[in-house]
C-alpha atoms as a PDB file:
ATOM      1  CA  UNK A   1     126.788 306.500 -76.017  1.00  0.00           C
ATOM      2  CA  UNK A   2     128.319 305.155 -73.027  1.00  0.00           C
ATOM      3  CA  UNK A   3     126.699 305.415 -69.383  1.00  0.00           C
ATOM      4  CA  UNK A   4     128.114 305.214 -65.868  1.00  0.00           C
ATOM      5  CA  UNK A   5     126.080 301.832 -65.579  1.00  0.00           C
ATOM      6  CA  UNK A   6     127.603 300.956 -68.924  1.00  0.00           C
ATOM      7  CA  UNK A   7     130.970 301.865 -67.913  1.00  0.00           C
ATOM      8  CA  UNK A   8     130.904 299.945 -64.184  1.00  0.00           C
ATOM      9  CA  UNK A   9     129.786 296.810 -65.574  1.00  0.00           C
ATOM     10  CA  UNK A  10     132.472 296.575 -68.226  1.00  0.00           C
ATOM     11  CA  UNK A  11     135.181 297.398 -65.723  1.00  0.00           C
ATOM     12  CA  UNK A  12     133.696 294.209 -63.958  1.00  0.00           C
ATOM     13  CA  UNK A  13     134.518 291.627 -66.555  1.00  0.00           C
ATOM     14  CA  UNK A  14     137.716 293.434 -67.981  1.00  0.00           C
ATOM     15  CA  UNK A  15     140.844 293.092 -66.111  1.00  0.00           C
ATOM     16  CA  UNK A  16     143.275 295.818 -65.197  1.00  0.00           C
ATOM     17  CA  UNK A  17     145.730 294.878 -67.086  1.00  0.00           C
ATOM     18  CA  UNK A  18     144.944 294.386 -70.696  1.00  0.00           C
ATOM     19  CA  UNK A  19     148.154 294.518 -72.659  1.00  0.00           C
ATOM     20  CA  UNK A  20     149.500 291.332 -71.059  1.00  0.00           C
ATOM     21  CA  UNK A  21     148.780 287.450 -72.346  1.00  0.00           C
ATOM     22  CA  UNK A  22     147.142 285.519 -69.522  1.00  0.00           C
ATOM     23  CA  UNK A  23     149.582 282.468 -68.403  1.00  0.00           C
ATOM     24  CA  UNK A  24     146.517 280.264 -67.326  1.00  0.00           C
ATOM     25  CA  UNK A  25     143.076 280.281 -66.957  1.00  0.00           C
ATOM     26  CA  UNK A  26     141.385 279.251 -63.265  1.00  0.00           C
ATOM     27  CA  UNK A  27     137.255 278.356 -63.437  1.00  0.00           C
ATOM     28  CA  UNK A  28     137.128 280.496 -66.505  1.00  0.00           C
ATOM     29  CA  UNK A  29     138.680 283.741 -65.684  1.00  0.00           C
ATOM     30  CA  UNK A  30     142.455 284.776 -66.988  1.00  0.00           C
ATOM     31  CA  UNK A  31     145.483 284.792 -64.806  1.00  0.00           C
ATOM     32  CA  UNK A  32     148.051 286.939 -65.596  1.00  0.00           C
ATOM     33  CA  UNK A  33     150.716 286.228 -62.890  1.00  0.00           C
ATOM     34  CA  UNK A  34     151.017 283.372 -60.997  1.00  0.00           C
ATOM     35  CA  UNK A  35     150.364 282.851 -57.145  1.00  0.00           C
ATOM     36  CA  UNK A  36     153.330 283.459 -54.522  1.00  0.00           C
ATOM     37  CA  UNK A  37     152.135 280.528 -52.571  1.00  0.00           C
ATOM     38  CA  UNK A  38     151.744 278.126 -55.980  1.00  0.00           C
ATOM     39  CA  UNK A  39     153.800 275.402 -55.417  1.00  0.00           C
ATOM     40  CA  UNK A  40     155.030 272.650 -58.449  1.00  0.00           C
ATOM     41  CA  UNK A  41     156.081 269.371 -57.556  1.00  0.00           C
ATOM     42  CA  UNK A  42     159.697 268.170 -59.310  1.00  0.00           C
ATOM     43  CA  UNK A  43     157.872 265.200 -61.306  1.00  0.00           C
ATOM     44  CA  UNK A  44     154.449 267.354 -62.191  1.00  0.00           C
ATOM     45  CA  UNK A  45     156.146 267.656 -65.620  1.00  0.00           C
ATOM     46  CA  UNK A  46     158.490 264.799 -67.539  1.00  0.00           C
ATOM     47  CA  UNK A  47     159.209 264.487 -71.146  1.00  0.00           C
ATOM     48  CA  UNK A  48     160.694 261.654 -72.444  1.00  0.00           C
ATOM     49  CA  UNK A  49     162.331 262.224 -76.152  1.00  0.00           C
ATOM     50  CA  UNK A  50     163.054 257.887 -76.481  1.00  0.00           C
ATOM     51  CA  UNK A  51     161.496 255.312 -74.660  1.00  0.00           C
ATOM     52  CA  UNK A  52     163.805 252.242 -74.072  1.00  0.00           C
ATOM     53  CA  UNK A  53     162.943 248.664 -73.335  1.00  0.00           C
ATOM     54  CA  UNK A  54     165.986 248.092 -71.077  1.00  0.00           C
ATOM     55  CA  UNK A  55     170.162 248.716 -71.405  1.00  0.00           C
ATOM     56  CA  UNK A  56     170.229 246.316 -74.330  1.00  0.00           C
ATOM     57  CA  UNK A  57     167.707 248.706 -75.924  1.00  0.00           C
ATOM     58  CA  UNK A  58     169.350 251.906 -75.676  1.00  0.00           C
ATOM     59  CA  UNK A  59     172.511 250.704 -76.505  1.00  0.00           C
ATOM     60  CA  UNK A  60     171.508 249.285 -79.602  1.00  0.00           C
ATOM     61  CA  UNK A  61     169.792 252.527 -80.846  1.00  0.00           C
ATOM     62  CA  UNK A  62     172.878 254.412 -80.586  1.00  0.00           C
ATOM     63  CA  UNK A  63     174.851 251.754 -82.223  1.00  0.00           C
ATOM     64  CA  UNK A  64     172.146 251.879 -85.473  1.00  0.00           C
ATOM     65  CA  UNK A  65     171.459 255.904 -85.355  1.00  0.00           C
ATOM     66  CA  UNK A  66     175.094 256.670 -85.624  1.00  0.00           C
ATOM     67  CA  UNK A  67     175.391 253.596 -88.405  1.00  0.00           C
ATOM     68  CA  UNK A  68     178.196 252.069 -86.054  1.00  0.00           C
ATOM     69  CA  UNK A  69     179.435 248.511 -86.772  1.00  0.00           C
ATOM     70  CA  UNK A  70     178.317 246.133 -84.282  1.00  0.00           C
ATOM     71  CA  UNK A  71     181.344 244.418 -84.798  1.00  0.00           C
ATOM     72  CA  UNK A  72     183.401 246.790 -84.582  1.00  0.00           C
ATOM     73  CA  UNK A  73     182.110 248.941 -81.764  1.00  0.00           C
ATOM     74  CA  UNK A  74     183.836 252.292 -80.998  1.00  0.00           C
ATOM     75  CA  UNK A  75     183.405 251.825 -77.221  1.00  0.00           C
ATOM     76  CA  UNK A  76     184.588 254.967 -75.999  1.00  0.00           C
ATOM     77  CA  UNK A  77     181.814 257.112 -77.882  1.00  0.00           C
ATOM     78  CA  UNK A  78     178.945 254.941 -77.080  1.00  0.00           C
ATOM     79  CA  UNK A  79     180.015 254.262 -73.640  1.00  0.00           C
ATOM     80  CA  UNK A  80     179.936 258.587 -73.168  1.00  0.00           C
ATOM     81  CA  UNK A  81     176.522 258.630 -75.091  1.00  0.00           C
ATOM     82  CA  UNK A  82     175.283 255.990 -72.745  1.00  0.00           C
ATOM     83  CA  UNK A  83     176.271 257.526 -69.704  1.00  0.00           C
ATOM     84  CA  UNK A  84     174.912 260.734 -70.772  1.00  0.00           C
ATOM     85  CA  UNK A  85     171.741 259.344 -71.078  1.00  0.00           C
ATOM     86  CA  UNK A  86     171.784 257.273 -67.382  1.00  0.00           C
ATOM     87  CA  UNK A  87     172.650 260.602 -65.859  1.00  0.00           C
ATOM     88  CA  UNK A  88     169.168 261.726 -66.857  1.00  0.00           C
ATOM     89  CA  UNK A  89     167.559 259.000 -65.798  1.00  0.00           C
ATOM     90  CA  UNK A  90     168.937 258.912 -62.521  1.00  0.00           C
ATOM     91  CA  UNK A  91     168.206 262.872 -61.922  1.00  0.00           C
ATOM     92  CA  UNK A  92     164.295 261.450 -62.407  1.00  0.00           C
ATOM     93  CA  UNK A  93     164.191 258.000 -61.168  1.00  0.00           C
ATOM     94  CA  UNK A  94     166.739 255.850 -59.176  1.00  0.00           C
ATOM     95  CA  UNK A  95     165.375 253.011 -58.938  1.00  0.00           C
ATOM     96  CA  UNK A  96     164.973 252.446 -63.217  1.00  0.00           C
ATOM     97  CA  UNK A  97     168.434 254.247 -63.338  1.00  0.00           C
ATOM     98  CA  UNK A  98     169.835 251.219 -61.484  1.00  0.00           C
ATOM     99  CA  UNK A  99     169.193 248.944 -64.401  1.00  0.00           C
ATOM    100  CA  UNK A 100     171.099 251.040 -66.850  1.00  0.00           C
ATOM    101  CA  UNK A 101     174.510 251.496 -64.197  1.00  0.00           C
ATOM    102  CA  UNK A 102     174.762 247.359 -64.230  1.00  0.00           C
ATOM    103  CA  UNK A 103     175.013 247.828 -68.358  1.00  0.00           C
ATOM    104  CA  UNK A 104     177.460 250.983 -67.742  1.00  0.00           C
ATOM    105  CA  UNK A 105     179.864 249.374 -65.413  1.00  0.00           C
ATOM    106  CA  UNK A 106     180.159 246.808 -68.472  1.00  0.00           C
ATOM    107  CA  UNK A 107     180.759 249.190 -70.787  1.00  0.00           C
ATOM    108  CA  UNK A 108     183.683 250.571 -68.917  1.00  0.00           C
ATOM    109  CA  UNK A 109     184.811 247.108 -67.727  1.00  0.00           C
ATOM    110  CA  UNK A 110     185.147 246.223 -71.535  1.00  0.00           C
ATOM    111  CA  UNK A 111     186.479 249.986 -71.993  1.00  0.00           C
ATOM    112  CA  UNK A 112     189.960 249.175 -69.483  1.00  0.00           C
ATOM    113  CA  UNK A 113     190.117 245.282 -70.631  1.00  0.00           C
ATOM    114  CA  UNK A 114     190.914 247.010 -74.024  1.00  0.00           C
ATOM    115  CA  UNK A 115     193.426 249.521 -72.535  1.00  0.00           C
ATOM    116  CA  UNK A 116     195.773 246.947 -71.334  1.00  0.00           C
ATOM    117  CA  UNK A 117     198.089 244.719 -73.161  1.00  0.00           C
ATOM    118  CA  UNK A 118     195.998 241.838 -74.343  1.00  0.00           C
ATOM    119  CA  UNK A 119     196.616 238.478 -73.352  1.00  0.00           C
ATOM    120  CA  UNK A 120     197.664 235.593 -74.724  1.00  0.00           C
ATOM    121  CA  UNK A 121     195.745 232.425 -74.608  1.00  0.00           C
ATOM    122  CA  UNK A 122     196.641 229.183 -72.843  1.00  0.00           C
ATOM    123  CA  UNK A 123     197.122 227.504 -76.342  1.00  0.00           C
ATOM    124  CA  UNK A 124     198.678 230.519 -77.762  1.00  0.00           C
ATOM    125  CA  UNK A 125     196.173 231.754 -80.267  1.00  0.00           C
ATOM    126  CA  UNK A 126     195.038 235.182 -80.585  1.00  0.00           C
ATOM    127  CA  UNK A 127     193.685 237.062 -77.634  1.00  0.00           C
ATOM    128  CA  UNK A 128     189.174 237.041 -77.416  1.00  0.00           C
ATOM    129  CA  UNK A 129     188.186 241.080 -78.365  1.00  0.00           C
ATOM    130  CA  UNK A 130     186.578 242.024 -74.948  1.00  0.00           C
ATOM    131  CA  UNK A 131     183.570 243.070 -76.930  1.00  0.00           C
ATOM    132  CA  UNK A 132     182.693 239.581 -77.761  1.00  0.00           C
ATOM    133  CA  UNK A 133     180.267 238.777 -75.287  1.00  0.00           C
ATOM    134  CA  UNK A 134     178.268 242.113 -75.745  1.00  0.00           C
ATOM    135  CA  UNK A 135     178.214 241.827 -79.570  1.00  0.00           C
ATOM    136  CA  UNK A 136     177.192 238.433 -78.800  1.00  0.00           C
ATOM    137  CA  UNK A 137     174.062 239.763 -76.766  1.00  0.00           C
ATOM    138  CA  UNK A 138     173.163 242.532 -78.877  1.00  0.00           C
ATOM    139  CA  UNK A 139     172.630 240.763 -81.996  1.00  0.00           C
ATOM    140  CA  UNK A 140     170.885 238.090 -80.395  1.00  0.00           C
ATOM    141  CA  UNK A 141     168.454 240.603 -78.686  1.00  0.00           C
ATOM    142  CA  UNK A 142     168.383 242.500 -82.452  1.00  0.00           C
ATOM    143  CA  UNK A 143     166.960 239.494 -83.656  1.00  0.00           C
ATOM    144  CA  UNK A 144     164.297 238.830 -80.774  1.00  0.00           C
ATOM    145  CA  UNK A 145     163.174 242.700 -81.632  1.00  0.00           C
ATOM    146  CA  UNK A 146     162.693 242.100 -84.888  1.00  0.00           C
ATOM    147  CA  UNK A 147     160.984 238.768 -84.705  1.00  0.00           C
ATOM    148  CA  UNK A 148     158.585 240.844 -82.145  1.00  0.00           C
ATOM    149  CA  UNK A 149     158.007 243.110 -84.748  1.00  0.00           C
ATOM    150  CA  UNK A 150     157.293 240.508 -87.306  1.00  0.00           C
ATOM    151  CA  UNK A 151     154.836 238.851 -85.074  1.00  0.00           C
ATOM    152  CA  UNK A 152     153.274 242.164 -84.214  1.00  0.00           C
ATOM    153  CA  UNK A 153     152.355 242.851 -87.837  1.00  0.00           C
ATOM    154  CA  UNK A 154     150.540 239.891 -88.140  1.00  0.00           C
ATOM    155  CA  UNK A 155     146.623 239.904 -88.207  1.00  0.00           C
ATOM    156  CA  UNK A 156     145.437 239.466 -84.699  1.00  0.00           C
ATOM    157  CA  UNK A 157     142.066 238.263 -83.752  1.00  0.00           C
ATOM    158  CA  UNK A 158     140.405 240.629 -82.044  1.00  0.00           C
ATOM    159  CA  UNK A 159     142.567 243.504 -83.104  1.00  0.00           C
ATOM    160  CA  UNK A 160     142.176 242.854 -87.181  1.00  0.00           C
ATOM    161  CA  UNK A 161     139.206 240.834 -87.635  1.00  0.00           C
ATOM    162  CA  UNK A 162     136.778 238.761 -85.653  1.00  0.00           C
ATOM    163  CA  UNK A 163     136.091 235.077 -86.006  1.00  0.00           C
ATOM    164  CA  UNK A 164     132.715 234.453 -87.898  1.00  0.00           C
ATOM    165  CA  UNK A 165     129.893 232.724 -86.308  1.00  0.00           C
ATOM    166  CA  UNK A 166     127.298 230.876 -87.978  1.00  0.00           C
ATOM    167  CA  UNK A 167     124.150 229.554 -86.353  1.00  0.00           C
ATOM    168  CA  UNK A 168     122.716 226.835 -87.948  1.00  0.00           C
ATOM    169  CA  UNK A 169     119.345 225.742 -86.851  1.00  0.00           C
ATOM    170  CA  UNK A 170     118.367 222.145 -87.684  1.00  0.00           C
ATOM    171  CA  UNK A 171     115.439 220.513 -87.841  1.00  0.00           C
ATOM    172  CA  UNK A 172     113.429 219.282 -84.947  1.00  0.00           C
ATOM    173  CA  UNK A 173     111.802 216.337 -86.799  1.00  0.00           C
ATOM    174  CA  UNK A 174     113.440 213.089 -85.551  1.00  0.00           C
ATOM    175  CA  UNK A 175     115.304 210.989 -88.375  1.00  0.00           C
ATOM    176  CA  UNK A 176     115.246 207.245 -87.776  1.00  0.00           C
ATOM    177  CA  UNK A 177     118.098 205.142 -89.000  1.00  0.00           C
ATOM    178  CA  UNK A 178     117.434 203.275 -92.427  1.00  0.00           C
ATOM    179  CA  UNK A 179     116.494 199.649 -91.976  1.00  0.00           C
ATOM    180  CA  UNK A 180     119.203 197.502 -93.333  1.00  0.00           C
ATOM    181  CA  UNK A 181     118.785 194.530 -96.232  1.00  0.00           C
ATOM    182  CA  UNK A 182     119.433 192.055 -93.387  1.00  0.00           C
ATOM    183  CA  UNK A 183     117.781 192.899 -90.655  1.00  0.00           C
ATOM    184  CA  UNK A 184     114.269 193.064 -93.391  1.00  0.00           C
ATOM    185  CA  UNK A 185     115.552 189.461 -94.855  1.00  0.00           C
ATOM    186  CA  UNK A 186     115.891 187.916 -90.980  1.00  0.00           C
ATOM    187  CA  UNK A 187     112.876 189.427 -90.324  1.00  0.00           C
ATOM    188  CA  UNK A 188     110.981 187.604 -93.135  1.00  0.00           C
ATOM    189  CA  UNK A 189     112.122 184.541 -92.565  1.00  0.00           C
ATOM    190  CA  UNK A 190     111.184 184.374 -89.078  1.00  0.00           C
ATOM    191  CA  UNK A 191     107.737 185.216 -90.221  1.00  0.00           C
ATOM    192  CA  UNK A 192     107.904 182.290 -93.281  1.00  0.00           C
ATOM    193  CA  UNK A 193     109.243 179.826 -90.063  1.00  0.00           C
ATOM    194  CA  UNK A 194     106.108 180.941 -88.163  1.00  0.00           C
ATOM    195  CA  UNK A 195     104.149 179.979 -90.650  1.00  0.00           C
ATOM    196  CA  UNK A 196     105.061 177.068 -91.260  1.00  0.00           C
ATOM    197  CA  UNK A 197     104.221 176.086 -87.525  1.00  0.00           C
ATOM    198  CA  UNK A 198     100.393 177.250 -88.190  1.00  0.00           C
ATOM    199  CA  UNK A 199      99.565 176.529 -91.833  1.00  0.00           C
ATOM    200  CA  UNK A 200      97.277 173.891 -92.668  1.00  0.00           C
ATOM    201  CA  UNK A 201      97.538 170.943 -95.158  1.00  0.00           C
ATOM    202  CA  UNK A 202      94.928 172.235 -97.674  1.00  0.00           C
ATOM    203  CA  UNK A 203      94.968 172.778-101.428  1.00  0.00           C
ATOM    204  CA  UNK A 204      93.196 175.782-102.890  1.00  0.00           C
ATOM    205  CA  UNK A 205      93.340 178.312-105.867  1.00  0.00           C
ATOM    206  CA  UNK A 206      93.469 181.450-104.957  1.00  0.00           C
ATOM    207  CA  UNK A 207      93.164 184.846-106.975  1.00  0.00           C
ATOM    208  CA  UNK A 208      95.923 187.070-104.780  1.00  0.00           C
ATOM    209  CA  UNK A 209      96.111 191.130-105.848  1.00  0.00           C
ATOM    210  CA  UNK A 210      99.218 193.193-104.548  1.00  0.00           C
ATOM    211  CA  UNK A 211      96.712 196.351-105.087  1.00  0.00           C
ATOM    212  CA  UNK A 212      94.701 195.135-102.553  1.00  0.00           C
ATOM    213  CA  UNK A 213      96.718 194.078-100.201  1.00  0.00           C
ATOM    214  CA  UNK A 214      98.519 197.734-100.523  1.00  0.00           C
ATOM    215  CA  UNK A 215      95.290 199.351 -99.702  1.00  0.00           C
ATOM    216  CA  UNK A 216      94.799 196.437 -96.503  1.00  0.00           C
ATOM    217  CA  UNK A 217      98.401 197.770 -95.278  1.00  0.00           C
ATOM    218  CA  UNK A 218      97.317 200.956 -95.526  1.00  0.00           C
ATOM    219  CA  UNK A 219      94.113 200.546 -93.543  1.00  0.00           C
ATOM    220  CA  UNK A 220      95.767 198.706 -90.903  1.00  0.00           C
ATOM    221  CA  UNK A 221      98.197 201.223 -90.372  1.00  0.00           C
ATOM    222  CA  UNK A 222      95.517 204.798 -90.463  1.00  0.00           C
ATOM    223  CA  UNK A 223      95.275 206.064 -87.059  1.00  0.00           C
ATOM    224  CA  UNK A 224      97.993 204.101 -85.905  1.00  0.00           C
ATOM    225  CA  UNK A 225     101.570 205.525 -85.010  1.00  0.00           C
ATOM    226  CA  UNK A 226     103.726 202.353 -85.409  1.00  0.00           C
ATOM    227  CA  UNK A 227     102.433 198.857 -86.246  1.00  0.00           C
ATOM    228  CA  UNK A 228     105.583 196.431 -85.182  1.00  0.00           C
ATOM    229  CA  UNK A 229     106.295 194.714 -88.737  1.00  0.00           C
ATOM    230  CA  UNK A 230     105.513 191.141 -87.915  1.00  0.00           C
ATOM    231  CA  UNK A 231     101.689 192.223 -86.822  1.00  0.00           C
ATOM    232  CA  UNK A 232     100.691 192.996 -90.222  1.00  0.00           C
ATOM    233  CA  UNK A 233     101.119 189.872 -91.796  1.00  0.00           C
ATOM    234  CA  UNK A 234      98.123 186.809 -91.259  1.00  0.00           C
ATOM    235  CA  UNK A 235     100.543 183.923 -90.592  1.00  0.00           C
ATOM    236  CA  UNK A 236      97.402 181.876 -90.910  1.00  0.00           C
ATOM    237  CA  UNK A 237      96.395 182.107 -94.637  1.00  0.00           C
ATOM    238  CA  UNK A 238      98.940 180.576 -95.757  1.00  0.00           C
ATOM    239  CA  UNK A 239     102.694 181.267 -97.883  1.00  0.00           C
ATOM    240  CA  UNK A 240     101.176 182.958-100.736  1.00  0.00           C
ATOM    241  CA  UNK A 241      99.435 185.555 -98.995  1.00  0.00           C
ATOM    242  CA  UNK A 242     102.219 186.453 -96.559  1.00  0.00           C
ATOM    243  CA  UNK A 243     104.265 186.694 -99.945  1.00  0.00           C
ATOM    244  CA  UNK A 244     101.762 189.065-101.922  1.00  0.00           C
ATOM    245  CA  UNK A 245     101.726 190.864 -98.186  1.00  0.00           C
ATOM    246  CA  UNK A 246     105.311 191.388 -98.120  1.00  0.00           C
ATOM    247  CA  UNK A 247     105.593 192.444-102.036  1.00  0.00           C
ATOM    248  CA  UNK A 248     102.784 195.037-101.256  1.00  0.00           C
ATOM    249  CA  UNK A 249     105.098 196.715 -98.586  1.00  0.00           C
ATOM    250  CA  UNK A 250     107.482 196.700-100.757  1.00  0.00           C
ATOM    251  CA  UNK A 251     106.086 198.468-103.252  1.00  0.00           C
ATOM    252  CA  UNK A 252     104.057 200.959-100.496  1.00  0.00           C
ATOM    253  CA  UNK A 253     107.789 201.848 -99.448  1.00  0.00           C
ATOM    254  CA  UNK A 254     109.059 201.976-102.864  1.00  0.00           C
ATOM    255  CA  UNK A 255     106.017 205.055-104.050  1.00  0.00           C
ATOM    256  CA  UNK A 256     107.058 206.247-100.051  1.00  0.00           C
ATOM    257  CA  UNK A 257     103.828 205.827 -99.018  1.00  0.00           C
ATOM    258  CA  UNK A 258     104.992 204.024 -95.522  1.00  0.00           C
ATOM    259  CA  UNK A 259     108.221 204.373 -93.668  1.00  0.00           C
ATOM    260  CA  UNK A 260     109.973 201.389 -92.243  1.00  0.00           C
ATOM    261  CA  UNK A 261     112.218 202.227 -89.004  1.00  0.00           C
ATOM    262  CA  UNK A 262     113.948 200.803 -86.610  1.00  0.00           C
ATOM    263  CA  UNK A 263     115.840 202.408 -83.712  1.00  0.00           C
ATOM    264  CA  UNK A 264     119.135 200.424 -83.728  1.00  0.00           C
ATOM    265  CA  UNK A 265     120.854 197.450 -85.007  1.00  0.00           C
ATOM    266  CA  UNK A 266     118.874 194.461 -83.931  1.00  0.00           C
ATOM    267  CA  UNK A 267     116.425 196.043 -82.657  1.00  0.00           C
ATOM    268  CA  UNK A 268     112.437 195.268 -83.835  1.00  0.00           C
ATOM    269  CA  UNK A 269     110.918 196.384 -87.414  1.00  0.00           C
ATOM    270  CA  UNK A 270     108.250 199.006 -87.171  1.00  0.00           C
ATOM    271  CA  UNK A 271     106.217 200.559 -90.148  1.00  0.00           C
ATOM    272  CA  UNK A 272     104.087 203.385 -90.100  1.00  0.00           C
ATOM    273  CA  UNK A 273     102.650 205.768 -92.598  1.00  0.00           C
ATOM    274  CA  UNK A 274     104.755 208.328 -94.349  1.00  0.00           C
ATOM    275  CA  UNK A 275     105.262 212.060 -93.116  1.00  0.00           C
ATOM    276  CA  UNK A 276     103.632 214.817 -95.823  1.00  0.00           C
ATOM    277  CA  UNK A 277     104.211 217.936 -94.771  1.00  0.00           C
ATOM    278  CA  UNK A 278     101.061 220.322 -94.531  1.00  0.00           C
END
C-alpha cells in the first residue's frame, strides 16, 4: 500500500518525463534534452573510414580497389576520386590537405598533357605516355609497402620472443696452468749440474727405495703450501738419490697425490700437495 512518504520519495528519483530515452547521462543522473548553452567544438568528433600514409598511398588504393591497371591508368576517374577525397581533408585539416593538392595538381597536369596532340620526339620515335613518371613512382613505392610488410611479419625481439639468458656460475677455485715436458726436463738438469758442483769423489753401495722417498716428499711438503721444486731434492747425497727423488715425484704425481704448478712459461716449478675435496 502506498504512503504519501512513499509516494514523495519516488517522485524524487523518477523524472518527469518517463516515456522519453535519456540522450546522456551527467554524474549519474539521465538527461533527456540537452543544454541551450552546450556548446560542441567542430573537431570534438572525426571519423576517419581509411587512413593513408601520404598521396602515393591513397592513390594507389584506388588504383587496386577498383582493380585498375597501373599501366594503363584511367586518369580522369581516379583523378575525381582523388579530389573527392582532398576536399574532405581540407574541410578538417589544411595543413595535411596541402600534401595531397601537390599530388592533385599532378594528376591534372598529366590529365591536359593527355588532352593535347602528343608530341613528337627529337629523334622521331613515339611520343613518352604522360603517365610514365607516376606509374614509375607508384610501383616503386608498391614495392617498398610490401617489403615493409614482409619485414613487419618477421619475428621481432621483444615483440615475439625474448633473447634467453643463461647464468653460468664457475668455480672459484684457482686452476694453475699444467707444467710443460720442458720446462720439468730444464728444470732437472739444472739440479743434475748442481750436483755435480757439490758431490764428492766417494764410492758406496747404497740400498735406494722410491717408497720411501714418496713418503719423505710427502713429509716435506705437510703443512706447507708450496715447496719451490728444486728445495726438495739433497743435491748433496749424491746422483742416485736425486734420481730415486725425482722418480718418486713422479710417481706421487702420477697416483695425484701432489700437484706440480707453475704460473707462466718460464717461470719457477712449485709442488704442493693435492686438493681433496671435503
Amino acid at each position: 500500500m502506498d504512503t504519501p512518504e512513499l509516494a514523495a520519495h519516488s517522485g524524487d528519483i523518477l523524472p518527469d518525463v518517463v516515456d522519453q530515452v535519456a540522450v546522456a547521462r551527467l554524474y549519474g543522473e539521465p538527461l533527456f534534452r540537452l543544454p541551450h548553452d552546450l556548446y560542441i567544438p567542430p573537431d570534438a568528433l572525426e571519423i576517419f573510414l581509411e587512413a593513408f600514409e601520404g598521396p602515393l598511398d591513397l592513390l594507389l588504393y584506388l588504383i587496386r580497389r577498383q582493380n585498375f591497371n597501373i599501366l594503363d591508368i584511367p586518369l580522369a576517374s581516379v583523378t575525381r576520386q582523388y579530389l573527392d577525397y582532398v576536399e574532405q581533408i581540407r574541410r578538417h585539416n589544411l595543413e595535411l590537405a596541402s600534401e595531397y593538392l601537390l599530388m592533385a595538381a599532378m594528376l591534372i597536369e598529366i590529365k591536359s598533357r593527355m588532352l593535347l596532340p602528343p608530341k613528337k620526339s627529337a629523334d622521331g620515335g613515339e611520343p613518352e605516355d604522360p603517365r610514365a613518371e607516376l606509374v614509375r613512382r607508384l610501383v616503386e613505392y608498391e614495392q617498398i609497402k610490401l617489403a615493409a610488410a614482409k619485414l613487419e611479419q618477421l619475428p621481432l625481439i621483444g615483440r615475439d620472443f625474448l633473447r634467453a639468458q643463461v647464468h653460468i656460475e664457475q668455480s672459484l677455485q684457482p686452476r694453475w696452468p699444467e707444467v710443460d715436458a720442458e720446462d720439468l726436463r730444464q728444470a732437472w738438469r739444472e739440479i743434475l749440474q748442481r750436483a755435480r758442483l757439490t758431490q764428492h769423489h766417494t764410492i758406496t753401495r747404497e740400498q735406494l727405495s722410491v717408497r720411501e722417498h714418496m713418503s719423505i716428499v710427502l713429509r716435506q711438503l705437510q703443512g706447507r703450501r708450496f715447496v719451490e721444486f728444486h728445495d726438495l731434492f739433497d743435491t748433496k747425497r749424491g746422483t742416485p738419490v736425486l734420481v730415486v727423488t725425482f722418480i718418486a715425484m713422479l710417481e706421487l704425481s702420477r697416483e695425484h697425490l701432489v700437484e706440480v704448478t707453475q704460473a707462466e712459461a718460464f717461470a719457477p716449478i712449485y709442488v704442493r700437495l693435492a686438493y681433496t675435496p671435503s
